[in-house]
PDB file of N, CA and C in Angstrom:
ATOM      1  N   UNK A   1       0.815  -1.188   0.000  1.00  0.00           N
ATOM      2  CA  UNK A   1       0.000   0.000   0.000  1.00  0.00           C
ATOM      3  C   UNK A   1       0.865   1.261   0.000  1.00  0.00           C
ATOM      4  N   UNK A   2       1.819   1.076   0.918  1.00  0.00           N
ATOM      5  CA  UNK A   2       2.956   2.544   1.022  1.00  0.00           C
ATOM      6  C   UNK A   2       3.427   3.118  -0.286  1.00  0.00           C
ATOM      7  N   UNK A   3       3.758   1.880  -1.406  1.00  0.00           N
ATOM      8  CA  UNK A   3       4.316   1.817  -2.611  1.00  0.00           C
ATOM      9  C   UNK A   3       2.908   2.605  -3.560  1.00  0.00           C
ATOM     10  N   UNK A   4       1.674   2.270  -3.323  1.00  0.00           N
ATOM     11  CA  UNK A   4       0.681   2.526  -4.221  1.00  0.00           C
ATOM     12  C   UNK A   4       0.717   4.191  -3.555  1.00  0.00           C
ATOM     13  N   UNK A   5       0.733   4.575  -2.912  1.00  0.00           N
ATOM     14  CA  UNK A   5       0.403   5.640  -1.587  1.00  0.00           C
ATOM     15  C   UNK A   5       1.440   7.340  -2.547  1.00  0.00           C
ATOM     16  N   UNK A   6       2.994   6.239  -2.930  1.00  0.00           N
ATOM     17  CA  UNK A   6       3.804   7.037  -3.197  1.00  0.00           C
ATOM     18  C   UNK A   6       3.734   7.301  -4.626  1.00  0.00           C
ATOM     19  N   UNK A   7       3.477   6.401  -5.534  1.00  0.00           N
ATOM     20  CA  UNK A   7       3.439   6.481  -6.795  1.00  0.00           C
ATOM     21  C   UNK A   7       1.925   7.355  -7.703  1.00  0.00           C
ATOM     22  N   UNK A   8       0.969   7.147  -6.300  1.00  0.00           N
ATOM     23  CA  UNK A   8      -0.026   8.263  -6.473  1.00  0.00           C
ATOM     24  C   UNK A   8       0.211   9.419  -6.216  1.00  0.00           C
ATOM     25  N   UNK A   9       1.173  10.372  -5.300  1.00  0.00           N
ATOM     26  CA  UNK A   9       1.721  11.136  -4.869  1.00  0.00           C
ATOM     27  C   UNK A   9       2.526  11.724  -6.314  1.00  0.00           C
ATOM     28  N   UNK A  10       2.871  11.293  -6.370  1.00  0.00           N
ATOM     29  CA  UNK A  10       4.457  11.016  -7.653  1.00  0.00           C
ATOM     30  C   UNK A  10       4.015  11.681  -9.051  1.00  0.00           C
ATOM     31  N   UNK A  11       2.764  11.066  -8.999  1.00  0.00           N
ATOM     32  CA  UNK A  11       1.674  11.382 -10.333  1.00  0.00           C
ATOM     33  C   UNK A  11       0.827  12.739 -10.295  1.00  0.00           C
ATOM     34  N   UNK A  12       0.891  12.677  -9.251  1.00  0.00           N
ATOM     35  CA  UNK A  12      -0.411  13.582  -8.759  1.00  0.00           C
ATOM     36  C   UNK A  12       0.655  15.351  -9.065  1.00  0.00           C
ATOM     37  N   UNK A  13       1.710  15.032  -8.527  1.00  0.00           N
ATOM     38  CA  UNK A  13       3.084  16.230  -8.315  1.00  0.00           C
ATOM     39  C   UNK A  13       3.070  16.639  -9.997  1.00  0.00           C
ATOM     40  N   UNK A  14       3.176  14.985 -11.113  1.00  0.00           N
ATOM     41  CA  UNK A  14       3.683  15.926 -12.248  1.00  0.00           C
ATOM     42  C   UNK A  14       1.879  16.483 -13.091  1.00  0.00           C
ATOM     43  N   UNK A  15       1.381  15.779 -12.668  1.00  0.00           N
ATOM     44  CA  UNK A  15       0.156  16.629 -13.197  1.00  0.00           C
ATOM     45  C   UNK A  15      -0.346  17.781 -12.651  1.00  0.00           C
ATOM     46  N   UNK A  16       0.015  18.331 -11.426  1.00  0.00           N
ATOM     47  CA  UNK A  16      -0.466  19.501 -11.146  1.00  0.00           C
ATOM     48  C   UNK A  16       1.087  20.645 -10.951  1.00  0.00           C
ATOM     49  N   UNK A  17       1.976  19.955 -11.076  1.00  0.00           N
ATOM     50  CA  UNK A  17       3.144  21.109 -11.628  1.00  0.00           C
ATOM     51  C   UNK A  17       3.221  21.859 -12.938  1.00  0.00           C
ATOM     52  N   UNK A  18       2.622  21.380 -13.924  1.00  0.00           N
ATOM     53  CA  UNK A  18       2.617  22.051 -15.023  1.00  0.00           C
ATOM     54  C   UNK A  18       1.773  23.249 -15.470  1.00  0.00           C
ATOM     55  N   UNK A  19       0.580  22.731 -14.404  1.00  0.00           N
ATOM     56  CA  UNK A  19      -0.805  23.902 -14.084  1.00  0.00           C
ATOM     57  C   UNK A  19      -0.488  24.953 -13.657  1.00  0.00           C
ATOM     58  N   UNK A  20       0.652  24.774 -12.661  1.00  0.00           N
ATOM     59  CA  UNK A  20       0.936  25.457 -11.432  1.00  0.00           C
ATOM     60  C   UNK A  20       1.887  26.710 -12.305  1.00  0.00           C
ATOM     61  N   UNK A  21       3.176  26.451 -12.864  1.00  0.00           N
ATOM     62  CA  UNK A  21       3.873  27.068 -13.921  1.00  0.00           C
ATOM     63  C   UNK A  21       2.880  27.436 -15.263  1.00  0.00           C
ATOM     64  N   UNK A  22       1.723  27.500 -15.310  1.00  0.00           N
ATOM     65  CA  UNK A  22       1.235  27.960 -16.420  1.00  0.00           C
ATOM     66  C   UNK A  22       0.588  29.439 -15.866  1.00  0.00           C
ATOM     67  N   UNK A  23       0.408  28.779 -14.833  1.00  0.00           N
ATOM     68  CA  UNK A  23      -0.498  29.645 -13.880  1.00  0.00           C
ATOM     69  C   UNK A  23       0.116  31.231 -13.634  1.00  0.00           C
ATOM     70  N   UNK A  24       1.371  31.303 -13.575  1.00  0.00           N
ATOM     71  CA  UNK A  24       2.503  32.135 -13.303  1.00  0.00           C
ATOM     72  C   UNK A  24       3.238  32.526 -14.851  1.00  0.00           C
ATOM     73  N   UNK A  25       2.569  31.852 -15.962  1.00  0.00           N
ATOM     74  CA  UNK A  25       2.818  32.642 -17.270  1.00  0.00           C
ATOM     75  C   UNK A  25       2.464  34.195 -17.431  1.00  0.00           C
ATOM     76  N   UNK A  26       3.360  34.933 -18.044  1.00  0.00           N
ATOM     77  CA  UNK A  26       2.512  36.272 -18.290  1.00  0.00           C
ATOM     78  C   UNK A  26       1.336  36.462 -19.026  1.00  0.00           C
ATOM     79  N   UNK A  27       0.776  37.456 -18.979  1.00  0.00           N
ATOM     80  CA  UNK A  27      -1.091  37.773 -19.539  1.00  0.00           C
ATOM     81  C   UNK A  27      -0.562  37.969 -21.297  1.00  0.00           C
ATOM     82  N   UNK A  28      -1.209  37.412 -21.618  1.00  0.00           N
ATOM     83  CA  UNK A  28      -1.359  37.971 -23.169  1.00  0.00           C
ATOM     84  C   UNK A  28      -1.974  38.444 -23.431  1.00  0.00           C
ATOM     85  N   UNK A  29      -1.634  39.877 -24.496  1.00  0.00           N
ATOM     86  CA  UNK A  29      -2.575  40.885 -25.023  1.00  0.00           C
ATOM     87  C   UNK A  29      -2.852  40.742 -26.241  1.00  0.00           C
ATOM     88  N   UNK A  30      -3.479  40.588 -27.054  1.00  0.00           N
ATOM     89  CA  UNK A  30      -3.518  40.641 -28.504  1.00  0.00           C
ATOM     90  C   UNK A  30      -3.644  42.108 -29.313  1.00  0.00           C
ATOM     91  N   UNK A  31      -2.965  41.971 -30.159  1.00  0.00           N
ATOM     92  CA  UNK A  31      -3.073  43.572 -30.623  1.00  0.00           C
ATOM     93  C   UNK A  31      -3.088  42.765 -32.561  1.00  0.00           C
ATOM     94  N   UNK A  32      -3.554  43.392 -32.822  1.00  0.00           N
ATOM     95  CA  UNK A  32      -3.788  43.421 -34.378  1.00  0.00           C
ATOM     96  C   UNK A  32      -3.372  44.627 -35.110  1.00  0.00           C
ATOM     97  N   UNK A  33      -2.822  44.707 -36.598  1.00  0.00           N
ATOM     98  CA  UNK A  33      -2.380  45.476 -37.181  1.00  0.00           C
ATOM     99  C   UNK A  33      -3.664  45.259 -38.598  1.00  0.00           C
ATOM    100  N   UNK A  34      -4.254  46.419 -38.720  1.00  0.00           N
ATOM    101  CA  UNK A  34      -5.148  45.822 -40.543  1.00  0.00           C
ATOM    102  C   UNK A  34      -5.717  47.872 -40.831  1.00  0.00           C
ATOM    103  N   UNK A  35      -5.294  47.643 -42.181  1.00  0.00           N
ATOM    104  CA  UNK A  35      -5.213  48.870 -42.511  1.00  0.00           C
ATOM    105  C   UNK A  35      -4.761  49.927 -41.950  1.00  0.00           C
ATOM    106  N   UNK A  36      -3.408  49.467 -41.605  1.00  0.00           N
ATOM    107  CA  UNK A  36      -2.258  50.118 -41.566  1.00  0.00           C
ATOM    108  C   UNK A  36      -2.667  51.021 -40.055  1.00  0.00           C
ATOM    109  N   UNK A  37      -3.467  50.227 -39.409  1.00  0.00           N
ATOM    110  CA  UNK A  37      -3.807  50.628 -38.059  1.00  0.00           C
ATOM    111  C   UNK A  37      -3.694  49.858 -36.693  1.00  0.00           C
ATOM    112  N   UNK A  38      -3.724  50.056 -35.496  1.00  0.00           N
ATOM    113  CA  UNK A  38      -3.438  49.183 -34.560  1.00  0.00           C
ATOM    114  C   UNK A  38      -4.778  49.090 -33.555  1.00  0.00           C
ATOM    115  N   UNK A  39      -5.280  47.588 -33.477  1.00  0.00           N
ATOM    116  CA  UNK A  39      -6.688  47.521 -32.831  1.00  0.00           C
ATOM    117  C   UNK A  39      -5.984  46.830 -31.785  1.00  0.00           C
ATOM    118  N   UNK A  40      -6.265  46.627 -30.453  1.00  0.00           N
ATOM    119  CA  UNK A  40      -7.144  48.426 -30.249  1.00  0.00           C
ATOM    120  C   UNK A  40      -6.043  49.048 -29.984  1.00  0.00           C
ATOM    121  N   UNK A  41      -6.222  50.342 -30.280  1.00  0.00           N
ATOM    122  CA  UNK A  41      -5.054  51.526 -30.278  1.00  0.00           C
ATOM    123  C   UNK A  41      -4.748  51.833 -28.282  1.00  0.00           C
ATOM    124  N   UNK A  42      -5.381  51.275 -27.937  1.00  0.00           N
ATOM    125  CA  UNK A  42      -4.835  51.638 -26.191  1.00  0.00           C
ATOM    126  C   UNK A  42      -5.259  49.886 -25.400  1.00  0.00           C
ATOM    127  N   UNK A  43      -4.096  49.821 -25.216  1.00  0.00           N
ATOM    128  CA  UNK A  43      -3.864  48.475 -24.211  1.00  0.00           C
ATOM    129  C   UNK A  43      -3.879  49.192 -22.369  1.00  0.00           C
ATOM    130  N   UNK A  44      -4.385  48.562 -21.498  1.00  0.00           N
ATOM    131  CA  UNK A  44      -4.354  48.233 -20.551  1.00  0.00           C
ATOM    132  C   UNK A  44      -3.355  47.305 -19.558  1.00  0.00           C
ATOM    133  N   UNK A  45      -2.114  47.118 -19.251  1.00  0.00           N
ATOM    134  CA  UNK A  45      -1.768  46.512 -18.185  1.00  0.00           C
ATOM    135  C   UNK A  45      -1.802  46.421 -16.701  1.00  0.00           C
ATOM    136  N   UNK A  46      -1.371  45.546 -16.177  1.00  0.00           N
ATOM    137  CA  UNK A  46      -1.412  45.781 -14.894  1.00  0.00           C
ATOM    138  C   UNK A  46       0.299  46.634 -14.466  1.00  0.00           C
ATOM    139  N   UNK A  47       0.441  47.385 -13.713  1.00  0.00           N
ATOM    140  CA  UNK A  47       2.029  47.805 -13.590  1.00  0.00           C
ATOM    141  C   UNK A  47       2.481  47.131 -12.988  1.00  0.00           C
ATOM    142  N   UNK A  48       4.093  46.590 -13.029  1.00  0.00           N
ATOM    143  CA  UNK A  48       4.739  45.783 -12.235  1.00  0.00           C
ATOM    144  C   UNK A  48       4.366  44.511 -12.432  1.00  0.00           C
ATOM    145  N   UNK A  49       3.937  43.812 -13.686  1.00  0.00           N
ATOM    146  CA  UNK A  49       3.577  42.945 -13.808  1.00  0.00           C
ATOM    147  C   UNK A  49       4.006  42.563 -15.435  1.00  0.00           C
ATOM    148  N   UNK A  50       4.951  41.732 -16.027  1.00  0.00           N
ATOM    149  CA  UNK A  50       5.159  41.479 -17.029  1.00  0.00           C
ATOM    150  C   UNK A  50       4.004  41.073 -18.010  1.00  0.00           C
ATOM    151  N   UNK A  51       3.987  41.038 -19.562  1.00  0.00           N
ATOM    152  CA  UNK A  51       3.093  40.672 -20.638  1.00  0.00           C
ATOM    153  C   UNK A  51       3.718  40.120 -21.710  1.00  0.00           C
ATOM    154  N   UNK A  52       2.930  39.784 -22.057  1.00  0.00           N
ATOM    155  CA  UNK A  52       3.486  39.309 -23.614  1.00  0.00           C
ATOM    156  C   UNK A  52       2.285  39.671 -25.016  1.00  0.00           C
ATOM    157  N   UNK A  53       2.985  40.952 -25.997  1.00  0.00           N
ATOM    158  CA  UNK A  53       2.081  41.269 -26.482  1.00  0.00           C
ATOM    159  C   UNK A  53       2.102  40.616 -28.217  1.00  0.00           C
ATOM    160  N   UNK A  54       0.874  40.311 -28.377  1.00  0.00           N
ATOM    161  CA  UNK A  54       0.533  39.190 -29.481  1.00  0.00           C
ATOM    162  C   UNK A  54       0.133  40.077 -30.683  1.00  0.00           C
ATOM    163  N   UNK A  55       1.464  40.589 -31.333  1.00  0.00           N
ATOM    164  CA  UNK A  55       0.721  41.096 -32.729  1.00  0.00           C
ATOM    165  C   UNK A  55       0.385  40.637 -33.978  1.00  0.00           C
ATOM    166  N   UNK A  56      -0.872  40.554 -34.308  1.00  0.00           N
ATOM    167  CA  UNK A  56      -0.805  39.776 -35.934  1.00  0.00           C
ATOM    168  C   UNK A  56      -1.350  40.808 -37.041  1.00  0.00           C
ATOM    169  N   UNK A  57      -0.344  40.878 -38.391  1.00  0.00           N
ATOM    170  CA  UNK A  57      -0.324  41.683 -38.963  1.00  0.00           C
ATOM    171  C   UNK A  57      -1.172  41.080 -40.431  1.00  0.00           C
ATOM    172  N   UNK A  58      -2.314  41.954 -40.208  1.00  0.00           N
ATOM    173  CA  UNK A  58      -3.382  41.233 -41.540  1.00  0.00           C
ATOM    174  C   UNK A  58      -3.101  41.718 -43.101  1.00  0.00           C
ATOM    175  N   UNK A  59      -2.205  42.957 -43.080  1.00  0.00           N
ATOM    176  CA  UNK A  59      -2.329  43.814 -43.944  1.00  0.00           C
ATOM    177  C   UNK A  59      -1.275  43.458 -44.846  1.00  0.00           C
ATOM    178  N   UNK A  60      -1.407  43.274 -46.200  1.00  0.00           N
ATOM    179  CA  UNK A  60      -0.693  43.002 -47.381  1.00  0.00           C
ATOM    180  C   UNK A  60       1.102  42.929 -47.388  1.00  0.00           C
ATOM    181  N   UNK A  61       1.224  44.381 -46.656  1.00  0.00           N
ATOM    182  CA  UNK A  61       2.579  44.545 -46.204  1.00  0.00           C
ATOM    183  C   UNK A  61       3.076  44.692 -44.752  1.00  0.00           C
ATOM    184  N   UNK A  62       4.676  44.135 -44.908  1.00  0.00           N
ATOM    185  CA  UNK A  62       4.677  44.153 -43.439  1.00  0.00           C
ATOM    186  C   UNK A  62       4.731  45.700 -42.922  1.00  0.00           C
ATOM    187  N   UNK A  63       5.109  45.750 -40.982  1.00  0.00           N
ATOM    188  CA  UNK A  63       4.804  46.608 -40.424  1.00  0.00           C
ATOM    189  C   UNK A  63       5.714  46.455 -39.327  1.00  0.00           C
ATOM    190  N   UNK A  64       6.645  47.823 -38.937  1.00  0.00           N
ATOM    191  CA  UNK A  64       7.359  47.859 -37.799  1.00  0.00           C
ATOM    192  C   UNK A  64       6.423  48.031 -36.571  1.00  0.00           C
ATOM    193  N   UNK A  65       6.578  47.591 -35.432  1.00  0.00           N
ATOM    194  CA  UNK A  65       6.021  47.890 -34.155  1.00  0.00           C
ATOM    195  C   UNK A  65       7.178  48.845 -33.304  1.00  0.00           C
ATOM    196  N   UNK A  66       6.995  49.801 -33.282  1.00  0.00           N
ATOM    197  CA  UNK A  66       8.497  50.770 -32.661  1.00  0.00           C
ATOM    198  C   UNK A  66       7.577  51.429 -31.357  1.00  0.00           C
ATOM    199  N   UNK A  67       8.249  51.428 -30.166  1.00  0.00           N
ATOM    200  CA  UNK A  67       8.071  51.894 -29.094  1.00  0.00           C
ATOM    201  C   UNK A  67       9.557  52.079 -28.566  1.00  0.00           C
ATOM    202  N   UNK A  68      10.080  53.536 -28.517  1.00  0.00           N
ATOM    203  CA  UNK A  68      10.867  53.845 -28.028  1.00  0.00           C
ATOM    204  C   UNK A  68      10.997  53.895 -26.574  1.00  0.00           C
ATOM    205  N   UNK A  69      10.254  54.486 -26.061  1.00  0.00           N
ATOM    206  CA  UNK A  69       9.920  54.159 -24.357  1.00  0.00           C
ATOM    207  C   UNK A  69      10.394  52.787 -23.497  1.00  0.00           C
ATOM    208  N   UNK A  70       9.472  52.112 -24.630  1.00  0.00           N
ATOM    209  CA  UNK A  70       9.777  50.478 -24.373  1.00  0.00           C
ATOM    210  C   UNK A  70      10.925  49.804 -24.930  1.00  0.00           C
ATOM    211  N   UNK A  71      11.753  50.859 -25.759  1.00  0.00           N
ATOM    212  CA  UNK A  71      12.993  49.738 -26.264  1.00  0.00           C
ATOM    213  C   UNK A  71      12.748  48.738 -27.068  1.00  0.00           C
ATOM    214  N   UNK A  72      11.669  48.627 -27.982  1.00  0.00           N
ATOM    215  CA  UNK A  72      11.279  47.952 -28.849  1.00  0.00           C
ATOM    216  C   UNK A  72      11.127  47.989 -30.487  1.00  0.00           C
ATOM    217  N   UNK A  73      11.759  46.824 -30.997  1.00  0.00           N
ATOM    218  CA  UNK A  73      11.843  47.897 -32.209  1.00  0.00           C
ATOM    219  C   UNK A  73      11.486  45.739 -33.213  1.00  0.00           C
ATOM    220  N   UNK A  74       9.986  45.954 -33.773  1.00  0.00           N
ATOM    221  CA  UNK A  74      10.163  44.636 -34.249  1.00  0.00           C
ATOM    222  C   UNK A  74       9.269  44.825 -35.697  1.00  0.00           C
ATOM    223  N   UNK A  75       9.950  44.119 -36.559  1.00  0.00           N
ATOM    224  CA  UNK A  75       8.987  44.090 -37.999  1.00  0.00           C
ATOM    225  C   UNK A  75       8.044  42.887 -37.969  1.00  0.00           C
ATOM    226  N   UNK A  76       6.973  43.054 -38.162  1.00  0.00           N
ATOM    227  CA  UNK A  76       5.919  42.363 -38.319  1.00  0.00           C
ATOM    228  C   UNK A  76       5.341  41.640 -39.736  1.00  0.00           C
ATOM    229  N   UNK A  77       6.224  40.415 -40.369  1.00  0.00           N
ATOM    230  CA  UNK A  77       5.621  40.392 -41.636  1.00  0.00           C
ATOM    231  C   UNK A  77       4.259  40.285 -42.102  1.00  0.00           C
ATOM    232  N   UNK A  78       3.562  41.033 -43.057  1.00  0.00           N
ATOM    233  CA  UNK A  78       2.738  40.390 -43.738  1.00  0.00           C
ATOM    234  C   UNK A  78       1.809  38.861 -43.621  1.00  0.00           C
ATOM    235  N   UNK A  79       0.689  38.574 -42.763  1.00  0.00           N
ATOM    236  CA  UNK A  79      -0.114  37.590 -42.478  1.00  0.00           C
ATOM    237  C   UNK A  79       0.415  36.618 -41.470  1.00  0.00           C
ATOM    238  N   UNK A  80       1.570  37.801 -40.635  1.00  0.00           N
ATOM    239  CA  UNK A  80       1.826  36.491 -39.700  1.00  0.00           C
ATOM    240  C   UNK A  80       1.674  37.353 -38.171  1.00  0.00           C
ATOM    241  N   UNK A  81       2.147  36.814 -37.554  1.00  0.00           N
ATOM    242  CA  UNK A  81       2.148  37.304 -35.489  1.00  0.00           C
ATOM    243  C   UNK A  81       3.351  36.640 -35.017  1.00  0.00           C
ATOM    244  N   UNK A  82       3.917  38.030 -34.124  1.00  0.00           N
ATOM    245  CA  UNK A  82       5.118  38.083 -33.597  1.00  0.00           C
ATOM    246  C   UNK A  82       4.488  38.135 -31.977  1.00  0.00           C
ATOM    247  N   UNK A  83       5.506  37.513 -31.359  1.00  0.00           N
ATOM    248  CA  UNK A  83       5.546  37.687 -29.703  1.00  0.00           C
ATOM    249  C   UNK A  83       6.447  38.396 -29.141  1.00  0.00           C
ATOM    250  N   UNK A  84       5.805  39.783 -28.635  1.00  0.00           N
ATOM    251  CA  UNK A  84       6.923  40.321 -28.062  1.00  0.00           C
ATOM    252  C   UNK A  84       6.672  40.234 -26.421  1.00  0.00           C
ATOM    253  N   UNK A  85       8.072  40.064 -25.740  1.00  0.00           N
ATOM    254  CA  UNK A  85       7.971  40.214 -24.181  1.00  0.00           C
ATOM    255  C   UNK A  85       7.748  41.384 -23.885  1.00  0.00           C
ATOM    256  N   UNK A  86       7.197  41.599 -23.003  1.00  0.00           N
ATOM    257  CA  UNK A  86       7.645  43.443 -21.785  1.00  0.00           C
ATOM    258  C   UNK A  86       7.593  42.670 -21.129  1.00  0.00           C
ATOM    259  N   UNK A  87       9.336  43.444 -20.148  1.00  0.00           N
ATOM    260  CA  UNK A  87       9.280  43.556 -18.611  1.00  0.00           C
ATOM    261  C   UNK A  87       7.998  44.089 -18.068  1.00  0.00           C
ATOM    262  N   UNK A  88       8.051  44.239 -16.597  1.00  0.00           N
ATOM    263  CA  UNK A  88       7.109  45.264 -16.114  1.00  0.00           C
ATOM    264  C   UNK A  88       7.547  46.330 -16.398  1.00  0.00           C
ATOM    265  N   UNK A  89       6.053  46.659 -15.958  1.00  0.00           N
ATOM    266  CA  UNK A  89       6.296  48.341 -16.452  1.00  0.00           C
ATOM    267  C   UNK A  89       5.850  49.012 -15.125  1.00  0.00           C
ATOM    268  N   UNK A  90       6.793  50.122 -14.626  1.00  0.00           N
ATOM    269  CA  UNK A  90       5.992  51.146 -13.718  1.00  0.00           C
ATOM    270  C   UNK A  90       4.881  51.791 -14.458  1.00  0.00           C
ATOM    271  N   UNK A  91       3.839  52.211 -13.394  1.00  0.00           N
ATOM    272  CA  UNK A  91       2.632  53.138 -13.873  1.00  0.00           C
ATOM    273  C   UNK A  91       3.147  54.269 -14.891  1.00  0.00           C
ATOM    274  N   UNK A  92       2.083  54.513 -15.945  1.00  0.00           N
ATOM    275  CA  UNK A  92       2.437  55.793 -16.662  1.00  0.00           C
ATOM    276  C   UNK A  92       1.545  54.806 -18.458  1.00  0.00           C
ATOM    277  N   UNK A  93       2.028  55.990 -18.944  1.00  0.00           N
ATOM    278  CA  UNK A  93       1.637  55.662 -20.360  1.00  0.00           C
ATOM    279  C   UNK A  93       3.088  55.411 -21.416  1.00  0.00           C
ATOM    280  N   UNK A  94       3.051  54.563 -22.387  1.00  0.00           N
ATOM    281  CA  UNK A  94       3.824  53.685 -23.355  1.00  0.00           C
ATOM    282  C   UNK A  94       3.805  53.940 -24.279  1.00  0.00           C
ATOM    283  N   UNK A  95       3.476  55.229 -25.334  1.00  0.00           N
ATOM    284  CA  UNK A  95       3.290  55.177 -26.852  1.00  0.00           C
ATOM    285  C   UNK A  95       3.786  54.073 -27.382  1.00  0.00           C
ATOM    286  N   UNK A  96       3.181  53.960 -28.657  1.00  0.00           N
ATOM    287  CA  UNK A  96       3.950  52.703 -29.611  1.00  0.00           C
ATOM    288  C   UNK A  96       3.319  53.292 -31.149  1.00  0.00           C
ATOM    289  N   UNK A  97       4.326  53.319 -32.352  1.00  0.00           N
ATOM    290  CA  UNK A  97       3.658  53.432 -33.537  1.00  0.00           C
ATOM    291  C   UNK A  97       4.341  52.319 -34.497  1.00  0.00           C
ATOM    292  N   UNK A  98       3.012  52.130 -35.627  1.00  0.00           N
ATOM    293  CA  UNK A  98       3.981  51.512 -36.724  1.00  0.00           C
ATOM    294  C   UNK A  98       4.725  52.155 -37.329  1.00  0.00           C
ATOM    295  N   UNK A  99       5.854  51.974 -37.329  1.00  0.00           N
ATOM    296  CA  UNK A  99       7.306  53.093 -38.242  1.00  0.00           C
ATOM    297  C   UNK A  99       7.048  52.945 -39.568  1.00  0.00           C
ATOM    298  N   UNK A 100       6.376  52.231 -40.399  1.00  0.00           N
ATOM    299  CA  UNK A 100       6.280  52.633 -41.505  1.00  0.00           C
ATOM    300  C   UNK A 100       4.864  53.236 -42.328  1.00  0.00           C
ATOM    301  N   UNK A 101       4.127  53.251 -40.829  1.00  0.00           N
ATOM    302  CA  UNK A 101       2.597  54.207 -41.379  1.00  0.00           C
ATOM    303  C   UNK A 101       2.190  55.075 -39.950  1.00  0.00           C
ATOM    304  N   UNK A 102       3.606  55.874 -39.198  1.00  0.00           N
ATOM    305  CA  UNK A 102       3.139  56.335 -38.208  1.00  0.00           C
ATOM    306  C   UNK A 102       1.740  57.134 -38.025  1.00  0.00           C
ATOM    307  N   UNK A 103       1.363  57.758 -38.959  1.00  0.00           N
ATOM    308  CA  UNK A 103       0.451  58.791 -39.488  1.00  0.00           C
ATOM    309  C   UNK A 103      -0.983  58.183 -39.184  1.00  0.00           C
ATOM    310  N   UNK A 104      -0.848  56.796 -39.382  1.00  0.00           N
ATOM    311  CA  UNK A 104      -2.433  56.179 -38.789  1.00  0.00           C
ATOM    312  C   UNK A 104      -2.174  54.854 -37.918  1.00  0.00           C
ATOM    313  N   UNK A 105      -0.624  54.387 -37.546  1.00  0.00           N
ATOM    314  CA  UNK A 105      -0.847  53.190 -36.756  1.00  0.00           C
ATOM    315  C   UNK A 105      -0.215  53.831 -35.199  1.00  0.00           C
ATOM    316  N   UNK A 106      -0.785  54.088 -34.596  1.00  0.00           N
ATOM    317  CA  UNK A 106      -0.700  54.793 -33.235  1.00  0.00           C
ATOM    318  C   UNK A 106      -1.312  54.178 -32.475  1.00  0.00           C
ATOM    319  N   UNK A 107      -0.302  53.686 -31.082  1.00  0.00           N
ATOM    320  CA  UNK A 107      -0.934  53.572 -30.242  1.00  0.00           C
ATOM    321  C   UNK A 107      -0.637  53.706 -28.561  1.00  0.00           C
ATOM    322  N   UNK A 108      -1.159  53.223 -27.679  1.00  0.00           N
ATOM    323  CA  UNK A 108      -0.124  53.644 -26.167  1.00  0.00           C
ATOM    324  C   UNK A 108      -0.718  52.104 -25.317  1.00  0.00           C
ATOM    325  N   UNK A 109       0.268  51.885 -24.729  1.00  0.00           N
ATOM    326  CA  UNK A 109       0.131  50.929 -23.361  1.00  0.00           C
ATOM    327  C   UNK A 109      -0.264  51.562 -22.177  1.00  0.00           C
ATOM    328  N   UNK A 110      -1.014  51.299 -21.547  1.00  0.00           N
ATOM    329  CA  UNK A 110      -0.782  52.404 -19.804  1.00  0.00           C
ATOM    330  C   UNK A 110      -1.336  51.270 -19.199  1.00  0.00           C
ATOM    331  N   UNK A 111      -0.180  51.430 -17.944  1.00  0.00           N
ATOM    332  CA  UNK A 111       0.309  50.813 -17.274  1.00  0.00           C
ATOM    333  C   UNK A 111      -0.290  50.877 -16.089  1.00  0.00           C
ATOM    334  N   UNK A 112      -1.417  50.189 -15.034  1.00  0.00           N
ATOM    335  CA  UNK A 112      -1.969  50.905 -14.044  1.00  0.00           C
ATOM    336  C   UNK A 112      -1.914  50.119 -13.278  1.00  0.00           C
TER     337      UNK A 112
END
């Protein structure tokens, strides 16, 4: 019985360790790029709390995601989605534009 006792134990550890580490993954945001615009143009985080933001770019051509604030600087090809990390962020607001259609892809993170 001690043997059945431990090997249920044993099982029980790797099926609920993986939950446990998912659990403690960062939040994903989705952000979309389509007609040379960014939906939605204002994200929400929590501050002090890392993300991972999910861009997928619908629009014919690709598209830089540039946030200087954030130290970010990523091209987005054409019909696909990039993962970018953020650290945390202290409270405040994040601009971000697409660098190659700043004029209509604008947008900001704030951090609360």
């Amino acid at each position: 019985m001690h043997r059945f006792a431990l090997l249920l134990a044993t099982t029980l550890a790797a099926v609920v360790a993986p939950s446990a580490a998912t659990a403690a993954d960062p939040a994903e945001i989705a952000l979309t790029i389509e007609e040379n615009r960014f939906q939605p143009e204002e994200v929400r985080v929590k501050a002090g709390a890392p993300f991972v933001l999910v861009v997928t770019n619908r629009d014919k051509t690709a598209e830089e995601f540039e946030s200087r604030e954030l130290r970010i600087e990523k091209v987005i090809p054409p019909g696909k989605t990039v993962r970018l990390r953020v650290p945390a962020l202290k409270a405040g607001t994040y601009p971000f534009v697409g660098e190659y259609h700043e004029k209509t892809a604008q947008g900001r993170i704030i951090a609360e």
